[in-house]
N, C-alpha and C. Protein backbone atom coordinates (compact mmCIF):
# COMPACT_ATOMS: atom_id res chain seq x y z
N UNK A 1 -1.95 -25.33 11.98
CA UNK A 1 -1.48 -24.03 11.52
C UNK A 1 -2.48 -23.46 10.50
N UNK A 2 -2.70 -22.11 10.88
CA UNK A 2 -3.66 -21.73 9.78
C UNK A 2 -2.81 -21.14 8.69
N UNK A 3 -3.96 -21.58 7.28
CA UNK A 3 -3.37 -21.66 5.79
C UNK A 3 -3.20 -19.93 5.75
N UNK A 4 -2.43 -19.67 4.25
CA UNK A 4 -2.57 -18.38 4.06
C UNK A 4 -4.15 -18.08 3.69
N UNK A 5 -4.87 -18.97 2.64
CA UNK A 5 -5.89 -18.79 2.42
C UNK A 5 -6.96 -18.52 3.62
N UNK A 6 -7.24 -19.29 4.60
CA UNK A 6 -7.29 -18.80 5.99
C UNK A 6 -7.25 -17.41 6.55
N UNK A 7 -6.47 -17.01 6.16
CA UNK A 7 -5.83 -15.83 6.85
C UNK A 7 -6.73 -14.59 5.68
N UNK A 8 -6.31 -14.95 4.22
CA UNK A 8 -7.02 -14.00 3.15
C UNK A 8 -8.27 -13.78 3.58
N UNK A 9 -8.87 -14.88 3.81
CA UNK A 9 -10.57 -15.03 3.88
C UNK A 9 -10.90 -14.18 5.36
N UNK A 10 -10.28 -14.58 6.55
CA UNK A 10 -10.32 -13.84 7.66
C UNK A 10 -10.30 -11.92 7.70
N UNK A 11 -9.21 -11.90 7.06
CA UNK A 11 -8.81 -10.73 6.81
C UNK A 11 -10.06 -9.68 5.83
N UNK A 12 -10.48 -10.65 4.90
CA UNK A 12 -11.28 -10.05 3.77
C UNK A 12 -12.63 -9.72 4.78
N UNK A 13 -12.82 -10.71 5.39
CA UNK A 13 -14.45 -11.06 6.19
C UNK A 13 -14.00 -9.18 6.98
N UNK A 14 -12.67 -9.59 8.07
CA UNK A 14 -12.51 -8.33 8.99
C UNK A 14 -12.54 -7.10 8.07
N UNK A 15 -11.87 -6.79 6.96
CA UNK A 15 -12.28 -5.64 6.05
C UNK A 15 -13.36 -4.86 5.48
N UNK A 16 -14.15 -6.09 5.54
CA UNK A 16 -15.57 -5.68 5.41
C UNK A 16 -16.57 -5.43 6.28
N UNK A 17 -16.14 -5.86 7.46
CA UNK A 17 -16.94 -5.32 8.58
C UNK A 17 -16.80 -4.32 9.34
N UNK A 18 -15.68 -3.37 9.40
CA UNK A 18 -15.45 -2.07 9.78
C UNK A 18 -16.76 -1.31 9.73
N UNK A 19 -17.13 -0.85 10.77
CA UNK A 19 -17.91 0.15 10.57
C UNK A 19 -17.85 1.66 9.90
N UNK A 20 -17.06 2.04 10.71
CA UNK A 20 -16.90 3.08 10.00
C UNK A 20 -15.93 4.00 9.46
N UNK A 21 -15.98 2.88 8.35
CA UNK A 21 -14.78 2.86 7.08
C UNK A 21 -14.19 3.96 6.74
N UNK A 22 -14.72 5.27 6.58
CA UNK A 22 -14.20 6.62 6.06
C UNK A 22 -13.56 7.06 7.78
N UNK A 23 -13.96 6.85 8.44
CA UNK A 23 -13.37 8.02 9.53
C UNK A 23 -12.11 7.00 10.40
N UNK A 24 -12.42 5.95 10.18
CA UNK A 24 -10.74 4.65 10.63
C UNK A 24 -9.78 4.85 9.40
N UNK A 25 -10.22 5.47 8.03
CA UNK A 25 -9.40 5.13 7.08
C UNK A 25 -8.45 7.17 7.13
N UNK A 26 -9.71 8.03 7.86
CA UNK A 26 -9.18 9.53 7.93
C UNK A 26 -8.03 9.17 8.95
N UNK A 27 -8.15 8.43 10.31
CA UNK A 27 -7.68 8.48 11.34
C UNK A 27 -5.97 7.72 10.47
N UNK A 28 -6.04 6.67 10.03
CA UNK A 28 -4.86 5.98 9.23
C UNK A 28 -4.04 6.64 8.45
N UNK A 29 -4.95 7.27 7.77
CA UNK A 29 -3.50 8.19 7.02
C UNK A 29 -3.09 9.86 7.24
N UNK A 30 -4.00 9.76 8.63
CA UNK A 30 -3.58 11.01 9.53
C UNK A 30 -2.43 10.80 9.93
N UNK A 31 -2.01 9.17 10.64
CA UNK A 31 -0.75 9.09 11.08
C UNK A 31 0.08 8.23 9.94
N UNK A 32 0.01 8.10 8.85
CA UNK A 32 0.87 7.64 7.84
C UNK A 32 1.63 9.20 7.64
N UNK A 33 0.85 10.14 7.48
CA UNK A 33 1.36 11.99 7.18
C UNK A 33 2.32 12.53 8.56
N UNK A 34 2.00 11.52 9.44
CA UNK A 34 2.58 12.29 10.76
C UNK A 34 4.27 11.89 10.70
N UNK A 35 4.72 10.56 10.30
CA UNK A 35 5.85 9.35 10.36
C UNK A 35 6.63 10.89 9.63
N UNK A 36 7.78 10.64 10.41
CA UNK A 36 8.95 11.56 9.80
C UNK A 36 9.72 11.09 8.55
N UNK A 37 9.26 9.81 8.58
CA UNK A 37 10.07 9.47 6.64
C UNK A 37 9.09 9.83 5.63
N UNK A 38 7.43 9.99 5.90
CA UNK A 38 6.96 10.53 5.08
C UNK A 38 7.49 11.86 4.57
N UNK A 39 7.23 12.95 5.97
CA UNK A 39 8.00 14.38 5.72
C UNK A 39 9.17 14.33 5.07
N UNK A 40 10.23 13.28 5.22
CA UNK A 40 11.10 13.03 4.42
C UNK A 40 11.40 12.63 3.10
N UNK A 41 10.20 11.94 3.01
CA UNK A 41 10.29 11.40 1.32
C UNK A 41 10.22 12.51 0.48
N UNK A 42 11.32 12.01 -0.78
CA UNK A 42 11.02 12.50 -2.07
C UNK A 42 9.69 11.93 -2.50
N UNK A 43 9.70 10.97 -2.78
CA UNK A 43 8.92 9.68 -3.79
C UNK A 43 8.11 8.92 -3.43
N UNK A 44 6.85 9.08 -3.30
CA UNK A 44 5.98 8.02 -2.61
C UNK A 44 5.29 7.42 -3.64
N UNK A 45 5.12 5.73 -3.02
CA UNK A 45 4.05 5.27 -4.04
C UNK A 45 3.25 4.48 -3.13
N UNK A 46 2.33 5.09 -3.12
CA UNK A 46 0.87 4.40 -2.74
C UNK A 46 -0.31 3.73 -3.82
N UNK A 47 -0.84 2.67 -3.32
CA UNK A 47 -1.95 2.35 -4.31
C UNK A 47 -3.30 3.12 -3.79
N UNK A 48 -4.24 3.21 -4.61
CA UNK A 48 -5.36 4.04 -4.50
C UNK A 48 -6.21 3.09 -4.21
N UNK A 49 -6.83 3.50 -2.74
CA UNK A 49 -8.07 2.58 -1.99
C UNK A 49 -9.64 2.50 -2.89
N UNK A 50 -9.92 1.36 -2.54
CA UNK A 50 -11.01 1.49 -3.71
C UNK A 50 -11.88 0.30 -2.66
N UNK A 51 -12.96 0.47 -3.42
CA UNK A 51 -14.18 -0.68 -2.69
C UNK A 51 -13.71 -0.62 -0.32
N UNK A 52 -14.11 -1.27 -0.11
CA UNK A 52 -13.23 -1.21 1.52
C UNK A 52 -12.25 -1.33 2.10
N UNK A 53 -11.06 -1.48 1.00
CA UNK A 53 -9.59 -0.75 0.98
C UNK A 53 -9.44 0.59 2.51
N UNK A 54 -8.38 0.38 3.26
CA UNK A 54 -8.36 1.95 3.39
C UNK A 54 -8.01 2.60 2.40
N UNK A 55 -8.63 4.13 2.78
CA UNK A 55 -8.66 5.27 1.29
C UNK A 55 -7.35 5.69 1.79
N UNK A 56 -6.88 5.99 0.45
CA UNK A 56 -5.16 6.89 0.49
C UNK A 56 -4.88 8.46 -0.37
N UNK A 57 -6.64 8.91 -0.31
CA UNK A 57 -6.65 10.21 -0.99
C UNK A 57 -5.88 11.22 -0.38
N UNK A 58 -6.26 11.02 0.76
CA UNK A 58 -5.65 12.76 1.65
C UNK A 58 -3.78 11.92 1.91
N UNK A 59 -3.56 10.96 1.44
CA UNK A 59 -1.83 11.06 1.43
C UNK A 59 -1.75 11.66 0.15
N UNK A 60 -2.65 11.19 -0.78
CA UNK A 60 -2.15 11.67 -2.02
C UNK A 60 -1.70 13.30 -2.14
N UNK A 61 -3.18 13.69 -1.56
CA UNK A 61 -3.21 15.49 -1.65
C UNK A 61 -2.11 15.95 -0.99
N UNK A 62 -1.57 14.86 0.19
CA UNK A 62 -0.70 16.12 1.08
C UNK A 62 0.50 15.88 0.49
N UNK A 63 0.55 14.57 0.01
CA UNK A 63 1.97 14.88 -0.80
C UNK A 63 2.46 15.54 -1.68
N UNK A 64 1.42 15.67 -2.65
CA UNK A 64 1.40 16.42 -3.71
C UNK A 64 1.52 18.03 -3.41
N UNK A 65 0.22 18.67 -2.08
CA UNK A 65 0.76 19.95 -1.29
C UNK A 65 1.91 19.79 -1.61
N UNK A 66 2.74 19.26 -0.57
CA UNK A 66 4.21 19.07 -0.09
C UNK A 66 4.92 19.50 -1.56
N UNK A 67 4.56 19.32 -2.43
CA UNK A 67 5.52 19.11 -3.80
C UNK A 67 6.21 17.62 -3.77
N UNK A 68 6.15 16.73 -3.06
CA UNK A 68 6.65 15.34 -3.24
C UNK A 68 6.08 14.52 -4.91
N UNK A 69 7.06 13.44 -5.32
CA UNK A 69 6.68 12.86 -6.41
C UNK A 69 5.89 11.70 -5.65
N UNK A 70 4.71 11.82 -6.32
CA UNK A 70 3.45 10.52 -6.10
C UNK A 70 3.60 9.35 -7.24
N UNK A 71 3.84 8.04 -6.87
CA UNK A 71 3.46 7.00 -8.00
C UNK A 71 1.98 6.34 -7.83
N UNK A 72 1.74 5.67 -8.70
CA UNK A 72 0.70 5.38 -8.20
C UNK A 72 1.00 3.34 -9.09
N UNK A 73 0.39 2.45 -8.18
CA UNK A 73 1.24 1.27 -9.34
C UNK A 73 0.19 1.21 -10.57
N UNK A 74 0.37 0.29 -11.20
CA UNK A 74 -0.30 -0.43 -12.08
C UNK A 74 -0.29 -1.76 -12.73
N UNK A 75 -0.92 -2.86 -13.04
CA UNK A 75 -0.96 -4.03 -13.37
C UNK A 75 -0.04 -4.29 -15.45
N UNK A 76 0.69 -4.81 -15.14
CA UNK A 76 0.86 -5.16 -16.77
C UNK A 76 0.81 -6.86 -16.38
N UNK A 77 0.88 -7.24 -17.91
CA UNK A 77 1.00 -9.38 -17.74
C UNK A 77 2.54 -9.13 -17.20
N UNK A 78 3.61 -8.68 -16.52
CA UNK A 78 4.60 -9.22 -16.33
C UNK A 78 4.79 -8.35 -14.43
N UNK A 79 3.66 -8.14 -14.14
CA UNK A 79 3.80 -7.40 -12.87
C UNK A 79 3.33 -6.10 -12.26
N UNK A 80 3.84 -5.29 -11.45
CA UNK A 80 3.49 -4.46 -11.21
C UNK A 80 4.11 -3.14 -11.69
N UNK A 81 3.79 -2.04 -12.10
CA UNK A 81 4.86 -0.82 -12.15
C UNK A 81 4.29 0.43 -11.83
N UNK A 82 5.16 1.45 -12.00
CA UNK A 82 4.09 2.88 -11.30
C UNK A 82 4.60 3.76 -12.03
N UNK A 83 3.26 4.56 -12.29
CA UNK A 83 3.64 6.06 -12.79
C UNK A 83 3.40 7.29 -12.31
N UNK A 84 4.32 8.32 -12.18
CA UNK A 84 3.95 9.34 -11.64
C UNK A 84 2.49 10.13 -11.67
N UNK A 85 1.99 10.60 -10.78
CA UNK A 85 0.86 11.48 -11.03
C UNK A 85 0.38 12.73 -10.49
N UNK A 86 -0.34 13.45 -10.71
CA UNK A 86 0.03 14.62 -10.01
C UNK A 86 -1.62 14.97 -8.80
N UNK A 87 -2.40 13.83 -8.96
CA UNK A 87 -3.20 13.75 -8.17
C UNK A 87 -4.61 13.00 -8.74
N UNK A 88 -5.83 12.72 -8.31
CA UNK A 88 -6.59 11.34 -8.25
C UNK A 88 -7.20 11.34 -10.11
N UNK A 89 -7.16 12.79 -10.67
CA UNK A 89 -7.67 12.77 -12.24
C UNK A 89 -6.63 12.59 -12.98
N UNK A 90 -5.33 11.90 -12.53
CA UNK A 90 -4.90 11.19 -13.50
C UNK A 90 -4.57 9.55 -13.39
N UNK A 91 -5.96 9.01 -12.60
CA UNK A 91 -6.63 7.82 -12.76
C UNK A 91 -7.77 7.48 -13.25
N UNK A 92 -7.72 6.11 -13.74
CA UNK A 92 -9.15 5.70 -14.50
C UNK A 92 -9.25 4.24 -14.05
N UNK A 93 -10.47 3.93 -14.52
CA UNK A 93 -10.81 2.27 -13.58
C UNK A 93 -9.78 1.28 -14.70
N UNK A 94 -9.90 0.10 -13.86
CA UNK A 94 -8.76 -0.91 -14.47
C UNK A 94 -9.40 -1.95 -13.82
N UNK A 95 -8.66 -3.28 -14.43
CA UNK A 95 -8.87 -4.69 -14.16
C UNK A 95 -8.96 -4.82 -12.68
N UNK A 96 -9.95 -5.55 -12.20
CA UNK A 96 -9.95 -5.92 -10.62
C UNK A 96 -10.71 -4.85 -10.19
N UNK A 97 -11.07 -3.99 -10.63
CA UNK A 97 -11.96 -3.10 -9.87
C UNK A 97 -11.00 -1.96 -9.23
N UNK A 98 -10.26 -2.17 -9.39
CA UNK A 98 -8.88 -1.02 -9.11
C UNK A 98 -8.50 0.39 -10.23
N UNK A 99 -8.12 1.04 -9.61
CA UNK A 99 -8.12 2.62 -10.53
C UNK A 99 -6.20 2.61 -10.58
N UNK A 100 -5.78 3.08 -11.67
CA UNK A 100 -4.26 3.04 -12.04
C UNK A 100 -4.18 4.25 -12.68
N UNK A 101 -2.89 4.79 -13.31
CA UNK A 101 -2.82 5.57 -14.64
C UNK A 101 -3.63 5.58 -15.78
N UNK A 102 -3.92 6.84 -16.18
CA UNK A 102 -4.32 6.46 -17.72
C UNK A 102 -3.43 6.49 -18.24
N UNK A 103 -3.64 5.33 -19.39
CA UNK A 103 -2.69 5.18 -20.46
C UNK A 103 -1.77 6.48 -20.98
N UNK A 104 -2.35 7.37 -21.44
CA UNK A 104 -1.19 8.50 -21.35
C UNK A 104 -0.33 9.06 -20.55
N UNK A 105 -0.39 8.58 -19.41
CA UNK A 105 0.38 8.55 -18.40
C UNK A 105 1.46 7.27 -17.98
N UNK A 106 1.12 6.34 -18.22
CA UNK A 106 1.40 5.10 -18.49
C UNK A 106 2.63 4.99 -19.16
N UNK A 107 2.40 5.93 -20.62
CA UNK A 107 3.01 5.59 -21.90
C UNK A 107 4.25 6.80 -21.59
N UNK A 108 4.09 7.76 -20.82
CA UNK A 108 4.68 8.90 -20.94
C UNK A 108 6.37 8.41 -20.11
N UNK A 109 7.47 8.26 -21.44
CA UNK A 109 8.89 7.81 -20.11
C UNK A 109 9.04 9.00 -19.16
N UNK A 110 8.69 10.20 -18.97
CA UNK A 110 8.92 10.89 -17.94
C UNK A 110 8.08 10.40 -16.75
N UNK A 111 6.48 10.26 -16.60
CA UNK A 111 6.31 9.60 -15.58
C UNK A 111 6.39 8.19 -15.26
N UNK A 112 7.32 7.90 -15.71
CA UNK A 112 8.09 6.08 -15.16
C UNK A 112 8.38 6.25 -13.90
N UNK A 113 8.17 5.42 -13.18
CA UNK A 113 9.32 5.50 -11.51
C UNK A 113 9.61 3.87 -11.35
N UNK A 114 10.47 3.81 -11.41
CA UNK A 114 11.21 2.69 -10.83
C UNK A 114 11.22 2.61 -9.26
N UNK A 115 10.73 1.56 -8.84
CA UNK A 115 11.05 0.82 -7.45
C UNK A 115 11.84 1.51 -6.82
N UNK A 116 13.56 1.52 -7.32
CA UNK A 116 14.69 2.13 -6.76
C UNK A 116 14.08 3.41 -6.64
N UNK A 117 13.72 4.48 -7.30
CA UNK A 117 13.30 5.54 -7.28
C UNK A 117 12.36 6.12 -5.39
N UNK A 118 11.56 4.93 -4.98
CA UNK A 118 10.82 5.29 -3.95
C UNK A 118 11.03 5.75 -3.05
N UNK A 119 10.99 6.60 -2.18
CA UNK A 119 11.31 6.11 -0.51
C UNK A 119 10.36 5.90 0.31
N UNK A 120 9.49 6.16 -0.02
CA UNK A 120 8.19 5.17 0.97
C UNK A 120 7.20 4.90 0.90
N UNK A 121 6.83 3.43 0.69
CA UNK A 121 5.61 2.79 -0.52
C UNK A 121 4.61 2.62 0.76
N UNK A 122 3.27 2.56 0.55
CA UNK A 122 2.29 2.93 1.06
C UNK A 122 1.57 1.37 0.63
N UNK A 123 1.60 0.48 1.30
CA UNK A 123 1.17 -1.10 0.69
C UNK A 123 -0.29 -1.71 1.59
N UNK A 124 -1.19 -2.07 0.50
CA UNK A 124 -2.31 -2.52 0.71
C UNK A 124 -2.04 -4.04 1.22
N UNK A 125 -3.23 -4.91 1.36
CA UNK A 125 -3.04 -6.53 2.25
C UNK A 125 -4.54 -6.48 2.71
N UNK A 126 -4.83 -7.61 2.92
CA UNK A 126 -5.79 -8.04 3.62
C UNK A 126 -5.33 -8.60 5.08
N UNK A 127 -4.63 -8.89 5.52
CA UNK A 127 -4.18 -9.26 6.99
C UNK A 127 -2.61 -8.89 6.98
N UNK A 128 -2.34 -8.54 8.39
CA UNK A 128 -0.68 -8.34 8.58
C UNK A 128 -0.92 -8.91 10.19
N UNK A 129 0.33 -9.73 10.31
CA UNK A 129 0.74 -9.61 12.11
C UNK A 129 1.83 -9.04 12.09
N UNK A 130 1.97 -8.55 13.37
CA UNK A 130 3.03 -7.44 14.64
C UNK A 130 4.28 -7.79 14.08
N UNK A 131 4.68 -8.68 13.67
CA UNK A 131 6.00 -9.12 13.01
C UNK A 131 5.99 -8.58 11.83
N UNK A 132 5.47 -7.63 10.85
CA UNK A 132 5.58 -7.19 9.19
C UNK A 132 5.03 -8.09 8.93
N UNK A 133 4.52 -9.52 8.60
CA UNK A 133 4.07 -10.16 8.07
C UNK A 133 2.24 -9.42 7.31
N UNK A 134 2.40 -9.60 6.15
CA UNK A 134 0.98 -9.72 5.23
C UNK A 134 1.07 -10.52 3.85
N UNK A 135 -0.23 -10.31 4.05
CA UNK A 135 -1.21 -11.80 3.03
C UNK A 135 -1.49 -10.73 2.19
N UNK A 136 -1.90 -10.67 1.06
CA UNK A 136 -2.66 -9.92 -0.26
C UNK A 136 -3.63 -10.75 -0.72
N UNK A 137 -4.07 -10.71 -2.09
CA UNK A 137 -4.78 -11.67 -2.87
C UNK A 137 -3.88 -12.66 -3.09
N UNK A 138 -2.85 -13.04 -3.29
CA UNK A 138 -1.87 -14.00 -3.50
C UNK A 138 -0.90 -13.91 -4.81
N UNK A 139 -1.40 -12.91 -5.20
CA UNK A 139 -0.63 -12.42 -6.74
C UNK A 139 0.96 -12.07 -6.71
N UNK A 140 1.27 -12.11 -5.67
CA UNK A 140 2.64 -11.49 -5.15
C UNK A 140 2.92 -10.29 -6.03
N UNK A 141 2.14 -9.52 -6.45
CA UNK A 141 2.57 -8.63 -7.54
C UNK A 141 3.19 -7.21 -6.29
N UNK A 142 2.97 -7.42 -5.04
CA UNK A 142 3.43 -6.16 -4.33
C UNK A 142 4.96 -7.11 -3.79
N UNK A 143 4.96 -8.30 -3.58
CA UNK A 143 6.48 -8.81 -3.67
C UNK A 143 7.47 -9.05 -4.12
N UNK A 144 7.10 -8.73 -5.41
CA UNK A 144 7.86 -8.85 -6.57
C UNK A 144 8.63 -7.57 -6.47
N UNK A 145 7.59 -6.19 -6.59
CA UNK A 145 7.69 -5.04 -6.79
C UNK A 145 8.92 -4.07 -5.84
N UNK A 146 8.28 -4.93 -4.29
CA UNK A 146 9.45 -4.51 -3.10
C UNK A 146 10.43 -5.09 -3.51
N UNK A 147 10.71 -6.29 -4.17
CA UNK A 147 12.07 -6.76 -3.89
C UNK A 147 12.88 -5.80 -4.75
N UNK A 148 12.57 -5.07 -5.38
CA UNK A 148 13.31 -4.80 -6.20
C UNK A 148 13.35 -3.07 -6.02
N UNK A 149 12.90 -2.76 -4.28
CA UNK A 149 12.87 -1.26 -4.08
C UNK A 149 14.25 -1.22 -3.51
N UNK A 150 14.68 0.14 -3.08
CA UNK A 150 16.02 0.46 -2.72
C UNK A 150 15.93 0.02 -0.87
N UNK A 151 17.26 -0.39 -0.77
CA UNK A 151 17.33 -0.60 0.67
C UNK A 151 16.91 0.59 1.69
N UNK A 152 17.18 2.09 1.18
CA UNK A 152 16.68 2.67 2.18
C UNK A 152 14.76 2.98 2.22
N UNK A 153 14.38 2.29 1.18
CA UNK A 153 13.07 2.63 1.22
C UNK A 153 12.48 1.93 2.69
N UNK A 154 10.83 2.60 2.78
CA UNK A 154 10.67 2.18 3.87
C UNK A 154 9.16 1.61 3.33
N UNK A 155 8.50 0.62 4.08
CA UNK A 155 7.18 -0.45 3.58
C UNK A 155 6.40 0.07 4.68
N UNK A 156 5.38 0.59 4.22
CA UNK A 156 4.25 1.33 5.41
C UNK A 156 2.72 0.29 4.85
N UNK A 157 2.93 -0.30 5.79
CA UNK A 157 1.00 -1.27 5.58
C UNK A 157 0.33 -0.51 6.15
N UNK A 158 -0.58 -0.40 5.50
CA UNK A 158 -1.99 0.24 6.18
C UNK A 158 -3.25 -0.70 6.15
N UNK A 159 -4.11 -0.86 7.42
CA UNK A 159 -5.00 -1.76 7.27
C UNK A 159 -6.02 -1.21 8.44
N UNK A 160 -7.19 -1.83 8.49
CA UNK A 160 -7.94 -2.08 9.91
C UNK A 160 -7.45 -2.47 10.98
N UNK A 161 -7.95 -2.17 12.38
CA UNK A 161 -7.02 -2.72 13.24
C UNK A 161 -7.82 -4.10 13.02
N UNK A 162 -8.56 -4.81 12.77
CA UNK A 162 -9.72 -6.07 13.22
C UNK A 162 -8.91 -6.84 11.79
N UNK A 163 -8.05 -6.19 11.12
CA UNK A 163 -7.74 -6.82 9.71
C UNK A 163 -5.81 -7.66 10.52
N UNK A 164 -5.50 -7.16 11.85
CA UNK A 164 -4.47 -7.57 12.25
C UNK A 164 -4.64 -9.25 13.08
N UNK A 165 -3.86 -10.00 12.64
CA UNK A 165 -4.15 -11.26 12.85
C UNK A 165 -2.44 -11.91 13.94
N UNK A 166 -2.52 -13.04 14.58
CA UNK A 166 -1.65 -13.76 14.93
C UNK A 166 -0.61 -13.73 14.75
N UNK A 167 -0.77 -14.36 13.76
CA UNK A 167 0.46 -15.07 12.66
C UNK A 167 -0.29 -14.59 11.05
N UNK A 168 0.82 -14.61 10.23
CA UNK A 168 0.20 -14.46 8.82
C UNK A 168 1.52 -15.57 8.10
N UNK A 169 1.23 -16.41 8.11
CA UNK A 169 2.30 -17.63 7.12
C UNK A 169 3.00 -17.23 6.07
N UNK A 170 4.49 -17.12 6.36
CA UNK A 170 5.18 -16.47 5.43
C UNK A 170 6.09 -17.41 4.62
N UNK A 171 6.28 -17.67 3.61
CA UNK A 171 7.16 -18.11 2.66
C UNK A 171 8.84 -17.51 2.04
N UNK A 172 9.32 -17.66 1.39
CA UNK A 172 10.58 -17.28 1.10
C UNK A 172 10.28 -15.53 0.30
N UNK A 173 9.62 -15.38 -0.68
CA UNK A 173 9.30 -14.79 -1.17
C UNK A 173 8.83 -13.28 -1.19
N UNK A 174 8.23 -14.11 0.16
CA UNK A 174 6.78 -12.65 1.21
C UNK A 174 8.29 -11.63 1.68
N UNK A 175 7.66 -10.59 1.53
CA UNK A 175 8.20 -9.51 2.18
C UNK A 175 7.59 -8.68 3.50
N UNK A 176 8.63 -8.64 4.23
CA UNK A 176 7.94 -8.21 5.65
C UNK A 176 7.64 -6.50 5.61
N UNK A 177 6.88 -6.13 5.85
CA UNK A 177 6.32 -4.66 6.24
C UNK A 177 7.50 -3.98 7.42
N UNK A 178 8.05 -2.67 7.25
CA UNK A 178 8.66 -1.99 8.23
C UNK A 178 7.54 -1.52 9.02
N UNK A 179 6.68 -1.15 8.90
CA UNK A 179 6.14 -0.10 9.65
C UNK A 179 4.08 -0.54 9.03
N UNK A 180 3.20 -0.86 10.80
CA UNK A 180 2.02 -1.35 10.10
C UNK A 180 0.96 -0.18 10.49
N UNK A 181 -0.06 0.51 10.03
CA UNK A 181 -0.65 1.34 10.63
C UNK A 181 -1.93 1.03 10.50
N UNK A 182 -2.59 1.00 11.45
CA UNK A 182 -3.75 0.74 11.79
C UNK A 182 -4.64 2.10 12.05
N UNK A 183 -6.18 2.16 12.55
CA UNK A 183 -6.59 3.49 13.11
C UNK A 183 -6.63 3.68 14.56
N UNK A 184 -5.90 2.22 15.01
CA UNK A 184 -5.68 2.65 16.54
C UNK A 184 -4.04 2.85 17.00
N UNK A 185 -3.46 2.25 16.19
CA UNK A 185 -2.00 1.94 16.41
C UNK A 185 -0.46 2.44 15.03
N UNK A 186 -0.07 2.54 15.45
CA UNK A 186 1.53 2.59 14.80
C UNK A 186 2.40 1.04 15.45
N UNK A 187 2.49 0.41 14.33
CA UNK A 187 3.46 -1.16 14.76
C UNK A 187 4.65 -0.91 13.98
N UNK A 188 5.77 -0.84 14.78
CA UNK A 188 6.82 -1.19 14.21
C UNK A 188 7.71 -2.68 14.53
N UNK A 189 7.30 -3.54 13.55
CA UNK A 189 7.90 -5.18 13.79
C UNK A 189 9.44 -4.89 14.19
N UNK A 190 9.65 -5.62 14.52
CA UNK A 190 11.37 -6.32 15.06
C UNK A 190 12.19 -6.51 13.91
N UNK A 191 12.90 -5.92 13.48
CA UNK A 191 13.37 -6.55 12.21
C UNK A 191 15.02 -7.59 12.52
């Protein structure tokens, strides 16, 4: 059986070999904008693509068009959390090479969003299989975060299609993806 680590390393190798990263990552969140729970959401929280991430700018913009509330997460020592934003200049670089809130945004209790608050989180990974299953860095900081979103929210992975694997080894913990989007495909696992 292959390890999760296995699977990270696979996944990381397939992420980085995409060719051509900007126009698989336009094609991805062409159809993340198309899904009728997007049009539906109040509240989205997506993380912001960075290094060979898919990019999640043009969800940002269209949500924001839309008038929808955007979170965006961020790292503290006790997990993950998100603050509202109103588009990509109210981010700055952060630990890991990742872009979050600025601190005045951060600090501000009006842009707080709570988990419960979401309806459809926009979740990074290095590998997912057809079943919701994904791997991250291993931080569980995006498992922590879901467990504690509202039942009607909905979990949208976005990845490469070459980043989709077998199996991805799941534990008690792991949370399965509703909905996986690739730049060739829309997967909706079996739940």
């Amino acid at each position: 059986m292959t390890t999760k680590a296995e699977v990270r390393q696979q996944g990381l190798a397939a992420r980085e070999g995409v060719p051509d990263r900007a126009a698989a990552s336009r094609a991805i969140q062409a159809r993340v904008m198309a899904l009728p729970e997007f049009s539906a959401a109040a509240t989205i929280l997506t993380y912001m693509g960075v290094r060979t991430e898919v990019a999640t700018e043009a969800i940002v913009a269209e949500a924001v068009r839309l008038h929808k509330k955007v979170a965006a997460p961020y790292v503290t020592p006790d997990g993950l959390h998100a603050a509202l934003i109103e588009g990509r200049g109210d981010l700055v670089p952060a630990r890991f090479g990742l872009v979050e809130p600025a601190d005045r945004i951060k600090q501000d209790p009006l842009r707080a969003c709570t988990p419960g608050e979401v309806d459809l989180f926009v979740i990074p990974g290095l590998a997912f299989d057809r079943s919701g299953g994904r791997v991250g860095f291993g931080r569980a900081y995006y498992d922590r975060l879901l467990a504690r979103a509202s039942a009607r929210a909905l979990f949208v992975a976005v990845c490469f299609h070459s980043q989709l694997v077998p199996t991805v080894p799941m534990i008690d913990h792991d949370i399965r993806m509703h909905v996986i989007i690739t730049e060739r495909e829309t997967i909706y696992p079996k739940r």
